[in-house]
N, C-alpha and C. Protein backbone atom coordinates (compact mmCIF):
# COMPACT_ATOMS: atom_id res chain seq x y z
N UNK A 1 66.28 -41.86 -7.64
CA UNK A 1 65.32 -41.18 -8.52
C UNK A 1 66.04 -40.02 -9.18
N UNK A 2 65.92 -40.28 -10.72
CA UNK A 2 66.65 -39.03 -11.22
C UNK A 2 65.58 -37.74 -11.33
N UNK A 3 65.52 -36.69 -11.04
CA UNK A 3 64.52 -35.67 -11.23
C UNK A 3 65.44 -34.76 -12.10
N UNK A 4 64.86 -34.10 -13.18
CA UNK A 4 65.40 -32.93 -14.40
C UNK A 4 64.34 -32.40 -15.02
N UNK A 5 64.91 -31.08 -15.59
CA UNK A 5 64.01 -29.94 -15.90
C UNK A 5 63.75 -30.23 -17.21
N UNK A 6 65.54 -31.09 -17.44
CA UNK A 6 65.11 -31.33 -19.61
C UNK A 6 64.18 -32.76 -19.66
N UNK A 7 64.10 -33.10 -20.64
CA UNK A 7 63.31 -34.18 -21.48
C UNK A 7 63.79 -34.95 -21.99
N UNK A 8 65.19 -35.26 -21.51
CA UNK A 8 66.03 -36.26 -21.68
C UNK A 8 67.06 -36.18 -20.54
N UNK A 9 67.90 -37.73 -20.20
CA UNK A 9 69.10 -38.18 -19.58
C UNK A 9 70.07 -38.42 -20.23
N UNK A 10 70.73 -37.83 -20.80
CA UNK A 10 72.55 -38.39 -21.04
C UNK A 10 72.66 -39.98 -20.52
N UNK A 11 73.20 -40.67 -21.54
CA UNK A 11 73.29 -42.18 -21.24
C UNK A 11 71.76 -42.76 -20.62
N UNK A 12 70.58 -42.60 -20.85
CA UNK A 12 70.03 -43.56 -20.83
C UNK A 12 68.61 -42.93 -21.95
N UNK A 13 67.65 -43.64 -22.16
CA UNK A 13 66.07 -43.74 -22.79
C UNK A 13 65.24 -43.99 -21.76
N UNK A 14 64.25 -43.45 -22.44
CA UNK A 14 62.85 -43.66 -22.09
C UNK A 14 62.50 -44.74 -21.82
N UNK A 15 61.58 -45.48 -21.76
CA UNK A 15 61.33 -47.12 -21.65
C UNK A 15 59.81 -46.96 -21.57
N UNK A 16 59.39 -46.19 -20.69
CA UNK A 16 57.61 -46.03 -20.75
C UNK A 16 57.50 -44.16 -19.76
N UNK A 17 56.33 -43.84 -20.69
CA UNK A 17 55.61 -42.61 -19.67
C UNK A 17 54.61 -42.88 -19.35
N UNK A 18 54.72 -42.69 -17.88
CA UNK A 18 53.31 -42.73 -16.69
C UNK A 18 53.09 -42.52 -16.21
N UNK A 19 53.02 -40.85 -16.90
CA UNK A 19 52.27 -39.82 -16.45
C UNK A 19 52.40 -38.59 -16.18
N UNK A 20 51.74 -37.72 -15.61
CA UNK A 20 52.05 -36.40 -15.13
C UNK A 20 52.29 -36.58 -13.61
N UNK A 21 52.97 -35.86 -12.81
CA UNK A 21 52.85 -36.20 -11.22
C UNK A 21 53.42 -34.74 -10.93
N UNK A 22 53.04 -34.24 -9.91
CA UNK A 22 53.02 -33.18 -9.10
C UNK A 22 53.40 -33.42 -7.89
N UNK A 23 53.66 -32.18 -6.95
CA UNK A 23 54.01 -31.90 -5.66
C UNK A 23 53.34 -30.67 -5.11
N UNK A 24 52.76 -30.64 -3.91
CA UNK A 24 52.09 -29.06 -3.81
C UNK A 24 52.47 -28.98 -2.18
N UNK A 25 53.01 -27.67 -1.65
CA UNK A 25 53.80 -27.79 -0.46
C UNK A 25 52.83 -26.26 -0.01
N UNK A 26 51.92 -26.53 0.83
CA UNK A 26 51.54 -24.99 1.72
C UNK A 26 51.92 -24.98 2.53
N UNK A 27 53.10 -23.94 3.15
CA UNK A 27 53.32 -24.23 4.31
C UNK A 27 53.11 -22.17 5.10
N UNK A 28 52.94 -21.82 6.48
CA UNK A 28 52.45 -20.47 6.91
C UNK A 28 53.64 -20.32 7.24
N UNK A 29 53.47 -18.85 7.23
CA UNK A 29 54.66 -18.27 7.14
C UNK A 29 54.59 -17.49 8.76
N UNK A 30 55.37 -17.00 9.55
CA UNK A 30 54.81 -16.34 11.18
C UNK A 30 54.93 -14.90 10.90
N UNK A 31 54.29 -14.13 12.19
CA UNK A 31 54.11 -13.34 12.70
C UNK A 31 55.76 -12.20 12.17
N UNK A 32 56.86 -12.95 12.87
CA UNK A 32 57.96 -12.40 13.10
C UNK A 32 58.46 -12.55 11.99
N UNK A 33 58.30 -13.30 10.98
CA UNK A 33 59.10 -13.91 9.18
C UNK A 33 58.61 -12.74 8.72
N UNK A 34 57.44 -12.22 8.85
CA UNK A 34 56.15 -11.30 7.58
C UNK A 34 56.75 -9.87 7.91
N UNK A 35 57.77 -9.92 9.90
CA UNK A 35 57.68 -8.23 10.01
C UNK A 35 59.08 -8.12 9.19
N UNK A 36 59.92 -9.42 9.54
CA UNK A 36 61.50 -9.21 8.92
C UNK A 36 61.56 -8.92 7.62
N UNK A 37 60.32 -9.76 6.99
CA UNK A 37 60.30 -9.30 5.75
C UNK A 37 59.70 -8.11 5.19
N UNK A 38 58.93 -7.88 5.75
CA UNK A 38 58.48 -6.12 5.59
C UNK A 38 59.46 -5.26 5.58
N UNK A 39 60.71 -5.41 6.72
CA UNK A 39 61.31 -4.39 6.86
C UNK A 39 62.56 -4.24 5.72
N UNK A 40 62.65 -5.42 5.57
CA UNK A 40 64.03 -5.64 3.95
C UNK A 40 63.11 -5.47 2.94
N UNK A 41 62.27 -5.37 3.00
CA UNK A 41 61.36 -5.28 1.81
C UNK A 41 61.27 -3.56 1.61
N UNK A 42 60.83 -2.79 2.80
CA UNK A 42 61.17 -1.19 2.96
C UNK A 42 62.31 -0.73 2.54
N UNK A 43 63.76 -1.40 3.03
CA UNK A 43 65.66 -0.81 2.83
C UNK A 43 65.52 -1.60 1.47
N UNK A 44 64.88 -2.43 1.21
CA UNK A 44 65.60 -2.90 0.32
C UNK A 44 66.35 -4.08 0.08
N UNK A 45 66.80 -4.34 0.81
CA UNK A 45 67.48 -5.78 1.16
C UNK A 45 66.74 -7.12 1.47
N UNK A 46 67.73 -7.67 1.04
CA UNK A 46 67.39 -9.64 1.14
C UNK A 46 66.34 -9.83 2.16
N UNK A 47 65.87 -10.89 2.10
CA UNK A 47 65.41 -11.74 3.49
C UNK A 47 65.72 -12.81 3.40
N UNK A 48 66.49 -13.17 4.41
CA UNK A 48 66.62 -14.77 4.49
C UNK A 48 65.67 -15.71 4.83
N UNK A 49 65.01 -14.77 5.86
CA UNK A 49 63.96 -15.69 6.71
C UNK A 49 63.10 -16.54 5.26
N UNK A 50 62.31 -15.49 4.66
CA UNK A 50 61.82 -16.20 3.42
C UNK A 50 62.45 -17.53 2.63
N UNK A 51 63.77 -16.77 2.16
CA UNK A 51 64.76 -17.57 1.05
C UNK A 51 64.72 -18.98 1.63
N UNK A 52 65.01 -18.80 3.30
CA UNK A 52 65.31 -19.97 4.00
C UNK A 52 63.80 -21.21 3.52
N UNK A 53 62.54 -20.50 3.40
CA UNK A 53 61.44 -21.04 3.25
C UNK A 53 61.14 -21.52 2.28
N UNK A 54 61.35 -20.91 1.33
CA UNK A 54 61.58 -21.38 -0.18
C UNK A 54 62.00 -22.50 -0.47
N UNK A 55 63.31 -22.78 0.24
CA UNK A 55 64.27 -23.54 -0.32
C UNK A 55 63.54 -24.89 0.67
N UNK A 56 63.56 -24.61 1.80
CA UNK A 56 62.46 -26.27 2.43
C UNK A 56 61.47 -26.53 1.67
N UNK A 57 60.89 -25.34 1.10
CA UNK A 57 59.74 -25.80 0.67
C UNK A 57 59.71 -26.33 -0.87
N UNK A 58 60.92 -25.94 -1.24
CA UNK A 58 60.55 -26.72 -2.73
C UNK A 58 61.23 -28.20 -3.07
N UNK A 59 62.18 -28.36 -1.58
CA UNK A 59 62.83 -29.52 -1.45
C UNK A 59 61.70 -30.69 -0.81
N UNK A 60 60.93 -30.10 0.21
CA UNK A 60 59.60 -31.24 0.09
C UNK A 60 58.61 -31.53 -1.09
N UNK A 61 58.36 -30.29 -1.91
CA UNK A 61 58.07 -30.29 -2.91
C UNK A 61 58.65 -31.38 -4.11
N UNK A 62 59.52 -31.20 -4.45
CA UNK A 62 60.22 -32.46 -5.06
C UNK A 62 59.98 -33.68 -4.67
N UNK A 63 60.33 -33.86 -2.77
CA UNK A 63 60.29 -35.02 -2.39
C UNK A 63 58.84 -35.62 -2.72
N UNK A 64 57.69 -34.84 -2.47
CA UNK A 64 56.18 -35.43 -2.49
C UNK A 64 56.36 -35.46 -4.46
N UNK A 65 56.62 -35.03 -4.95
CA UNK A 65 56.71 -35.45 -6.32
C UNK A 65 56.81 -36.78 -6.47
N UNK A 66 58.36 -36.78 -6.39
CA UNK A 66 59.14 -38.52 -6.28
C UNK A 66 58.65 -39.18 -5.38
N UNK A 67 57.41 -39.19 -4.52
CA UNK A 67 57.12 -40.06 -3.73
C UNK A 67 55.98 -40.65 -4.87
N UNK A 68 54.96 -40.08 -5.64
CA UNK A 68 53.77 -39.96 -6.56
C UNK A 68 54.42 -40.53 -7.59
N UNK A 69 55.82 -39.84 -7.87
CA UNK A 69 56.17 -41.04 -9.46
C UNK A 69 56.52 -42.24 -9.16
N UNK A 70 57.08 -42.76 -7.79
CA UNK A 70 57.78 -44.03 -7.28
C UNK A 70 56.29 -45.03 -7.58
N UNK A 71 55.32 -44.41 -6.90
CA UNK A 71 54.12 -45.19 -6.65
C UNK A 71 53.73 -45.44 -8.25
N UNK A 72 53.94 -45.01 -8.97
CA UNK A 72 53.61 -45.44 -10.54
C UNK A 72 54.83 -46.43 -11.17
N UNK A 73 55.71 -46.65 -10.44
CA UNK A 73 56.98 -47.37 -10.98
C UNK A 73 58.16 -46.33 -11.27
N UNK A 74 57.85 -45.69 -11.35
CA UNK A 74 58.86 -44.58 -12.35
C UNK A 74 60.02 -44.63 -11.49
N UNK A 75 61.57 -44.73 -12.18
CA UNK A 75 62.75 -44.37 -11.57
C UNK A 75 63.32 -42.84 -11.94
N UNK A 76 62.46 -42.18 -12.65
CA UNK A 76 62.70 -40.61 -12.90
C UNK A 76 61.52 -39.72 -13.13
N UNK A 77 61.69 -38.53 -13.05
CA UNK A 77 61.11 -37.51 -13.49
C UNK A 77 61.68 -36.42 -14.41
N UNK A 78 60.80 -36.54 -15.14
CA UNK A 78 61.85 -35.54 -16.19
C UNK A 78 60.86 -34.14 -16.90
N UNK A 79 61.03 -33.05 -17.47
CA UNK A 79 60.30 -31.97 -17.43
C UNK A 79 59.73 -31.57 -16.41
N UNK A 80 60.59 -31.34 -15.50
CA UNK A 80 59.91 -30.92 -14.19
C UNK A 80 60.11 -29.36 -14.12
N UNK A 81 58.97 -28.69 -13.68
CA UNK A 81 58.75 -27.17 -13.64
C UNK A 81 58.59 -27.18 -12.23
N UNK A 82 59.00 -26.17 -11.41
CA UNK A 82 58.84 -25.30 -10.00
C UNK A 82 57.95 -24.35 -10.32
N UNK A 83 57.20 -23.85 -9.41
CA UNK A 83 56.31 -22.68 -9.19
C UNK A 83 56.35 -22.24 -7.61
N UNK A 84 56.30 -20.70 -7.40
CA UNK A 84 55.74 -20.47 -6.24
C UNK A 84 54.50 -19.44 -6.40
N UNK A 85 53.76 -19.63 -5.07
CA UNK A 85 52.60 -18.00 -5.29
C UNK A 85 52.49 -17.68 -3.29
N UNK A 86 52.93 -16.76 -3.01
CA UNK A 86 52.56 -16.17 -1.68
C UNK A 86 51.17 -15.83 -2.13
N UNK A 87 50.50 -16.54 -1.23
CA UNK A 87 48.82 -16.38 -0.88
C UNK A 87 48.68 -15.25 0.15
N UNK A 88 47.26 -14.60 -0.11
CA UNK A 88 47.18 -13.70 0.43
C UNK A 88 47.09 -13.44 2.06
N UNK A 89 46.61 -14.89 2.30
CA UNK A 89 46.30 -15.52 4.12
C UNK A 89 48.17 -15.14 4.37
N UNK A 90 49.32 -14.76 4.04
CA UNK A 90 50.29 -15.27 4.52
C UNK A 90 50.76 -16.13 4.21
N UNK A 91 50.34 -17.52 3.78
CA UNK A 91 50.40 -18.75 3.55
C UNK A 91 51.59 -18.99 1.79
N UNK A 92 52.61 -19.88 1.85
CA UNK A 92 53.94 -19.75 0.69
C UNK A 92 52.73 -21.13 -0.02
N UNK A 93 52.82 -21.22 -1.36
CA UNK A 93 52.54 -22.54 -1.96
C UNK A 93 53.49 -22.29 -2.89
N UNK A 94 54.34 -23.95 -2.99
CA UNK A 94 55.46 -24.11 -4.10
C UNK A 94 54.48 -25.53 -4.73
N UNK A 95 54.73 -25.63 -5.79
CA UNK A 95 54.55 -26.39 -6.71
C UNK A 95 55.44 -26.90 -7.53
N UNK A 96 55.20 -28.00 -8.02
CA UNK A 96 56.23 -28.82 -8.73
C UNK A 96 55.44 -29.79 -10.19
N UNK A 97 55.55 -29.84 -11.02
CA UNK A 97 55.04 -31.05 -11.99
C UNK A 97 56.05 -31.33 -13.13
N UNK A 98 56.12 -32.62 -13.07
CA UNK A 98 56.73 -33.60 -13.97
C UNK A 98 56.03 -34.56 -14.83
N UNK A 99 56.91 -35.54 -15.50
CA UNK A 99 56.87 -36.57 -16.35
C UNK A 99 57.36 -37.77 -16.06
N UNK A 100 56.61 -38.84 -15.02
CA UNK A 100 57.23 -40.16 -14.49
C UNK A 100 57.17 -40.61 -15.70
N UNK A 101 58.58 -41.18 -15.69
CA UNK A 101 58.95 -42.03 -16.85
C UNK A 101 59.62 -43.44 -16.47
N UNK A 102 60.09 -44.38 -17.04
CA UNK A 102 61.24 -45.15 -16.43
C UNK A 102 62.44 -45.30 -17.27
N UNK A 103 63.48 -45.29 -17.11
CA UNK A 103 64.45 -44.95 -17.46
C UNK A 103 65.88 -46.66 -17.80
N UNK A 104 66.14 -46.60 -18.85
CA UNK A 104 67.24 -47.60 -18.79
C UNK A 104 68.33 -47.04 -18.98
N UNK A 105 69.73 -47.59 -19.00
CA UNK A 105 71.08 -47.30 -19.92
C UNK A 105 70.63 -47.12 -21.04
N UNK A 106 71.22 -46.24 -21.41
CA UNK A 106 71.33 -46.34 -23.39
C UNK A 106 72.75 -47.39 -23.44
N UNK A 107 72.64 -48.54 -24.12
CA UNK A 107 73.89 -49.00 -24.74
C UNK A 107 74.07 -49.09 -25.83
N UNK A 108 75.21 -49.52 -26.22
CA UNK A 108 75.73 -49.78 -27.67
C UNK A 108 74.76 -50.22 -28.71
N UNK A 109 74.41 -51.47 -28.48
CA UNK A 109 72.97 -52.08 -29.11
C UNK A 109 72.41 -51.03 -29.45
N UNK A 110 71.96 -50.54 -28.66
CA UNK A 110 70.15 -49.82 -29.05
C UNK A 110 71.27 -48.12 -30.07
N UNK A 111 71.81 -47.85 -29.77
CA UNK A 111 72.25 -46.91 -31.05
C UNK A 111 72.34 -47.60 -32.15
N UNK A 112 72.89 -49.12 -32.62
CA UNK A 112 72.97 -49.38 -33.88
C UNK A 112 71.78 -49.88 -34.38
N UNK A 113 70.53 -49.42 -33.81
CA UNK A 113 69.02 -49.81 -34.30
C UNK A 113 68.92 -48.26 -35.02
């Protein structure tokens, strides 16, 4: 599954769009993540604990994407946007939405049309 932010693939076309498809990932954040992060949040400095959360979470994010465009046929997603919003419960939501499309080679042929 190719997933991209642009609206096109280098070497291949479109073939059909079907659809919009999304990903939505809530996942809680603990007790001990919220104080580490309070306290780099006070000095000033990084948190990993978070960053670390982010990054799972927008990688399932994707994955539940490409699971929603597979089920439509699609071998890509393309215009795909990320979002996050820390909810006020504590709770991280990342978001994801795309453009299942299906995708061929571009060859020789189809440029001299």
């Amino acid at each position: 599954m190719i997933v991209t932010t642009t609206h096109s693939v280098d070497g291949y076309r479109v073939t059909d769009y079907l659809g919009i498809v999304a990903g939505e990932i809530a996942l809680g954040t603990s007790f001990v993540r919220d104080m580490t992060a309070a306290l780099a949040d006070f000095f000033g400095a990084r948190t990993a604990a978070y960053e670390e959360k982010l990054v799972e979470s927008r990688g399932l994010c994707i994955k539940e994407m490409c699971v929603r465009a597979e089920r439509l046929g699609a071998n890509a997603v393309i215009g795909v946007k990320l979002d996050h919003e820390i909810l006020a419960n504590g709770m991280m939501l990342v978001l994801s939405s795309g453009t299942a499309v299906r995708l061929v080679p571009d060859t020789e042929e189809s440029h001299a049309e």
